[in-house]
N, C-alpha and C. Protein backbone atom coordinates (compact mmCIF):
# COMPACT_ATOMS: atom_id res chain seq x y z
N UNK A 1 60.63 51.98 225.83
CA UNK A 1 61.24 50.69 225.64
C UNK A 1 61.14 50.32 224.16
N UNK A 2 62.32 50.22 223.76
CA UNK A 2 62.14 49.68 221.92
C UNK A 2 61.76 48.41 221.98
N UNK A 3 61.35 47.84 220.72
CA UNK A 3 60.65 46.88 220.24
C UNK A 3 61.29 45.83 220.22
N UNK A 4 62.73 45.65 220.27
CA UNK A 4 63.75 44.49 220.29
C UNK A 4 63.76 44.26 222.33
N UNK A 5 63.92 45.31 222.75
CA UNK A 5 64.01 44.99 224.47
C UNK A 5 62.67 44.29 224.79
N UNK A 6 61.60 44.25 224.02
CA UNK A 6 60.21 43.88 224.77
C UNK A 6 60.01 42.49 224.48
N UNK A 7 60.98 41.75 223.49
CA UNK A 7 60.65 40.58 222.69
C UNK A 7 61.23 39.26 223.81
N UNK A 8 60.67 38.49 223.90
CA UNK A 8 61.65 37.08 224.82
C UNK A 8 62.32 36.61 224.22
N UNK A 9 63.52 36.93 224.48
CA UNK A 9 64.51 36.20 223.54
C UNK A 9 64.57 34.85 223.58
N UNK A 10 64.38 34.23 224.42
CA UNK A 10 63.69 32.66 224.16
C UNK A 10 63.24 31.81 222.85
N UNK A 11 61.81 32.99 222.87
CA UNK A 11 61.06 32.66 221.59
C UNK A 11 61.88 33.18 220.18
N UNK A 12 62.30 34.61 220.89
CA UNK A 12 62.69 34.50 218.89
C UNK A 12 64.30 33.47 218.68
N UNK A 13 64.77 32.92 219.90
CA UNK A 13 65.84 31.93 219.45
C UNK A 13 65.03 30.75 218.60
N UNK A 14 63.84 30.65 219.35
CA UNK A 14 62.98 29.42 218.86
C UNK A 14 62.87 29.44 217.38
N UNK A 15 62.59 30.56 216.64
CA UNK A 15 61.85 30.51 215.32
C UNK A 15 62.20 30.01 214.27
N UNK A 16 61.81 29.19 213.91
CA UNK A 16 62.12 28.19 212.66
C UNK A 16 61.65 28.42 211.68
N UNK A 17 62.80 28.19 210.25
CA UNK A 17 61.77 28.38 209.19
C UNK A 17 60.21 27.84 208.87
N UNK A 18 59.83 27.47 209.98
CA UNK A 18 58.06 27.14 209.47
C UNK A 18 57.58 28.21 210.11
N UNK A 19 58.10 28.95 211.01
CA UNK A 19 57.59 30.00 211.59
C UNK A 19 57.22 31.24 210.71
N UNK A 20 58.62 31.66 210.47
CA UNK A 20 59.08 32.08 209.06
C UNK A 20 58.02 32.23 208.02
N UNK A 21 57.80 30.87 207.47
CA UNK A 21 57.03 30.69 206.38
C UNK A 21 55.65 30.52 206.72
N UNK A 22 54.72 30.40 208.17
CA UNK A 22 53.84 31.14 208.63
C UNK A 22 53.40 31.95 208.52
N UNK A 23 54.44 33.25 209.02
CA UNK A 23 54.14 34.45 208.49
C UNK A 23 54.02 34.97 206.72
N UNK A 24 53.91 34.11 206.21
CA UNK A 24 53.76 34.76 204.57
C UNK A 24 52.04 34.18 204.54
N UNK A 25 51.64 33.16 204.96
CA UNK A 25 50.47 32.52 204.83
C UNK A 25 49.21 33.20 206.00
N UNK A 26 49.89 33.38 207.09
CA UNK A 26 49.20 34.03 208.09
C UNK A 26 49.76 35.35 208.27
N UNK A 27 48.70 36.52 208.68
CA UNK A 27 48.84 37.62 208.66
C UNK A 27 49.57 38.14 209.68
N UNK A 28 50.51 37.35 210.44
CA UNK A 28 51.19 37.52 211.80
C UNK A 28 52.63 37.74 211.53
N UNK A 29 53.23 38.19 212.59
CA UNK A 29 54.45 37.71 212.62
C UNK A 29 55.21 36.25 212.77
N UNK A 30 56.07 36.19 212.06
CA UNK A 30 56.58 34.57 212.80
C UNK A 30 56.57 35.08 214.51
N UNK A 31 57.21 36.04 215.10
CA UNK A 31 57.08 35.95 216.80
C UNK A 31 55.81 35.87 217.55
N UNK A 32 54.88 35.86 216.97
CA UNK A 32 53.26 36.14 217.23
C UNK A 32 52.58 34.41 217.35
N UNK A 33 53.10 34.39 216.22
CA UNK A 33 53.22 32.62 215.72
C UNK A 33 53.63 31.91 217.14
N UNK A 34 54.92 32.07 217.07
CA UNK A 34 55.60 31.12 217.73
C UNK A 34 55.25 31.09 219.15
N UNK A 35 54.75 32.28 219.61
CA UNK A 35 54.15 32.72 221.04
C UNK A 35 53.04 32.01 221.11
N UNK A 36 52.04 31.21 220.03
CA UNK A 36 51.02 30.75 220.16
C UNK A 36 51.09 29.17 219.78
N UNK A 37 52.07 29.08 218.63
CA UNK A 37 51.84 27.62 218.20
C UNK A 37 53.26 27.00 218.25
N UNK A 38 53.09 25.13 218.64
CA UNK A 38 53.96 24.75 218.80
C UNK A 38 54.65 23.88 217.23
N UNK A 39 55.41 23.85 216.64
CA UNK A 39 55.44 23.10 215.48
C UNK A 39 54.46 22.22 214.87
N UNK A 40 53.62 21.54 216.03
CA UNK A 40 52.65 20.62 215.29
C UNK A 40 51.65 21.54 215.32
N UNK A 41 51.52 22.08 216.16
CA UNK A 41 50.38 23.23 215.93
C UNK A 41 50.06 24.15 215.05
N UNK A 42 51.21 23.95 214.31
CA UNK A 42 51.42 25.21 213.19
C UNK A 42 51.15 24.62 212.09
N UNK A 43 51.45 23.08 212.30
CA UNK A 43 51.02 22.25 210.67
C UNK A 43 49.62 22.22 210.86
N UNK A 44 48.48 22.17 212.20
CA UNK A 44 47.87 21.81 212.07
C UNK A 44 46.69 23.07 211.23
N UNK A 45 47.46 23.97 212.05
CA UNK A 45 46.74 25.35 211.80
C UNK A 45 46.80 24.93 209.67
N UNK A 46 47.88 24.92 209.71
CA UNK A 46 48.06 25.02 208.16
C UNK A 46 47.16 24.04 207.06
N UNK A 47 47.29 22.78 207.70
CA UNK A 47 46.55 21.81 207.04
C UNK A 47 44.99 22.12 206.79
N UNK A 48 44.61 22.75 208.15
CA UNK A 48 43.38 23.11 208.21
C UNK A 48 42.78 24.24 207.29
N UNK A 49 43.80 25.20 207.75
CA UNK A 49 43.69 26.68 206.32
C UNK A 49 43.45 25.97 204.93
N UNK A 50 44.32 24.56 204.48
CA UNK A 50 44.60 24.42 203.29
C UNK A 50 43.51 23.61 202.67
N UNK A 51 42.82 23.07 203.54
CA UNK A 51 41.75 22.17 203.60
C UNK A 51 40.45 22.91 203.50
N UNK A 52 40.04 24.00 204.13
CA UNK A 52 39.33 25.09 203.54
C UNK A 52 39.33 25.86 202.31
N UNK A 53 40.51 26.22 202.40
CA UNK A 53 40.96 26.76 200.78
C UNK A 53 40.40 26.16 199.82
N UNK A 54 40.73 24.97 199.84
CA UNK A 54 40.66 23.74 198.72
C UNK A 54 38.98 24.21 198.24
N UNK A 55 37.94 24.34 199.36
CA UNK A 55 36.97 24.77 198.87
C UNK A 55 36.55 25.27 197.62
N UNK A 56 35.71 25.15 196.85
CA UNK A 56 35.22 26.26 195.99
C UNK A 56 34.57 27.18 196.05
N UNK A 57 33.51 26.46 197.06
CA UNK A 57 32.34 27.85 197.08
C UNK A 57 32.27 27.99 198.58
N UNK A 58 31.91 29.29 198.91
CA UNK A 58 31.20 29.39 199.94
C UNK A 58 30.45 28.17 201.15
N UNK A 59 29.42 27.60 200.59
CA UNK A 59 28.75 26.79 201.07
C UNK A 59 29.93 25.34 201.58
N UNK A 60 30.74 25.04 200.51
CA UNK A 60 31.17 23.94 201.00
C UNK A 60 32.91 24.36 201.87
N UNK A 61 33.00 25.58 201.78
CA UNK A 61 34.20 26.03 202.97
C UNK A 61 33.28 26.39 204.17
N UNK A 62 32.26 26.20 204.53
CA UNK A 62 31.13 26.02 205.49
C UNK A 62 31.15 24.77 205.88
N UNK A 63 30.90 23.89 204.87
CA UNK A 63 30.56 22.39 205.04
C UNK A 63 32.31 21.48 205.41
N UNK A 64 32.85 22.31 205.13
CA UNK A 64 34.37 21.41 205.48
C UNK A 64 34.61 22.06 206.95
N UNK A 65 34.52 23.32 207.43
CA UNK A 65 34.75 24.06 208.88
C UNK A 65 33.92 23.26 209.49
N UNK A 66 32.52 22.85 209.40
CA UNK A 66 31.46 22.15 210.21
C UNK A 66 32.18 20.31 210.43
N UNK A 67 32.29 20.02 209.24
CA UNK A 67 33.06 18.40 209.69
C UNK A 67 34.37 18.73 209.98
N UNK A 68 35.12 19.16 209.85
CA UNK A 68 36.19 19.47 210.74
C UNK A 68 36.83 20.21 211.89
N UNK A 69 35.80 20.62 212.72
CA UNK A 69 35.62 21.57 213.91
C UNK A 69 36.23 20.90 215.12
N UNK A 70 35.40 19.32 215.10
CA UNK A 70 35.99 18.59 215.97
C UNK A 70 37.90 18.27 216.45
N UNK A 71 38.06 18.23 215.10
CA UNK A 71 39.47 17.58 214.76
C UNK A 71 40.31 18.90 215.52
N UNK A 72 40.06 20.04 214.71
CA UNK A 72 40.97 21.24 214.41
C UNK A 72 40.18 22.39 215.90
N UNK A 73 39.60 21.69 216.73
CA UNK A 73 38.76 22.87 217.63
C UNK A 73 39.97 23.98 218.67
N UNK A 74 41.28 22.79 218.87
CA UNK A 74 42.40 23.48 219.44
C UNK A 74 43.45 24.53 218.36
N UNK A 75 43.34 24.09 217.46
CA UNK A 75 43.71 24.89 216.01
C UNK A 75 43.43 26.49 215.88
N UNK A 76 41.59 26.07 215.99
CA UNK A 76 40.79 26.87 215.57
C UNK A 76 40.72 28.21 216.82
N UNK A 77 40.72 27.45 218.03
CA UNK A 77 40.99 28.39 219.18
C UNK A 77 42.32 28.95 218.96
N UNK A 78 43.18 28.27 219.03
CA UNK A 78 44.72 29.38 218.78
C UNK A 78 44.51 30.23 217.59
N UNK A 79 44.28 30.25 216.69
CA UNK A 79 44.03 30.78 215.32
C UNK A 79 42.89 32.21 215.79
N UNK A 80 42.12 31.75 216.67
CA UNK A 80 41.40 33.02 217.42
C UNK A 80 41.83 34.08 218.27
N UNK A 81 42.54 33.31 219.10
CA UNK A 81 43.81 33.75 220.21
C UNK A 81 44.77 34.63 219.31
N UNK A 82 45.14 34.33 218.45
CA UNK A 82 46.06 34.87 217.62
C UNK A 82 45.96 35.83 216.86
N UNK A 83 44.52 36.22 216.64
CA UNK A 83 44.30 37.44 216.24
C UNK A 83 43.36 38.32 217.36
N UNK A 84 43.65 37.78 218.54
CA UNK A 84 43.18 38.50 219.51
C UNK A 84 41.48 38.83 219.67
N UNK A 85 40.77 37.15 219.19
CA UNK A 85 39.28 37.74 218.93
C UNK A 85 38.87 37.16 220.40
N UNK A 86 39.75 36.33 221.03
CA UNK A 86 39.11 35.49 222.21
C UNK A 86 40.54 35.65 222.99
């Protein structure tokens, strides 16, 4: 079975350029993406990445994941899901 017959065409009608532009920031495909996150889900994922980033050191991209765990915990689970660790 090739790789275009296995895909839901559903989802890849779905994919939007944030999907799109997902995949340059996250190591996924936009179809991988979109199978997991819903538009707000995808900002949230993002905001959250960007909010870590912002970090400088070590210690305080620790200290921003720890106060923001609560907020981003459904984020953080898809973001797991998504690379297939859970």
């Amino acid at each position: 079975m090739s790789f275009s017959a296995r895909l839901d065409p559903k989802i890849v009608a779905e994919i939007t350029e944030e999907y799109k532009n997902a995949a340059i920031w996250l190591p996924f495909s936009a179809v991988d993406i979109k199978a997991i996150f819903s538009e707000g889900e995808l900002k949230e994922a993002k905001d959250f990445i960007e909010d870590v980033e912002a970090a400088t050191t070590e210690n305080e991209k620790l200290a921003r994941i720890e106060t923001k765990i609560a907020e981003y915990s459904l984020t953080v689970l898809k973001l797991l899901q998504l690379a297939k660790i859970v």
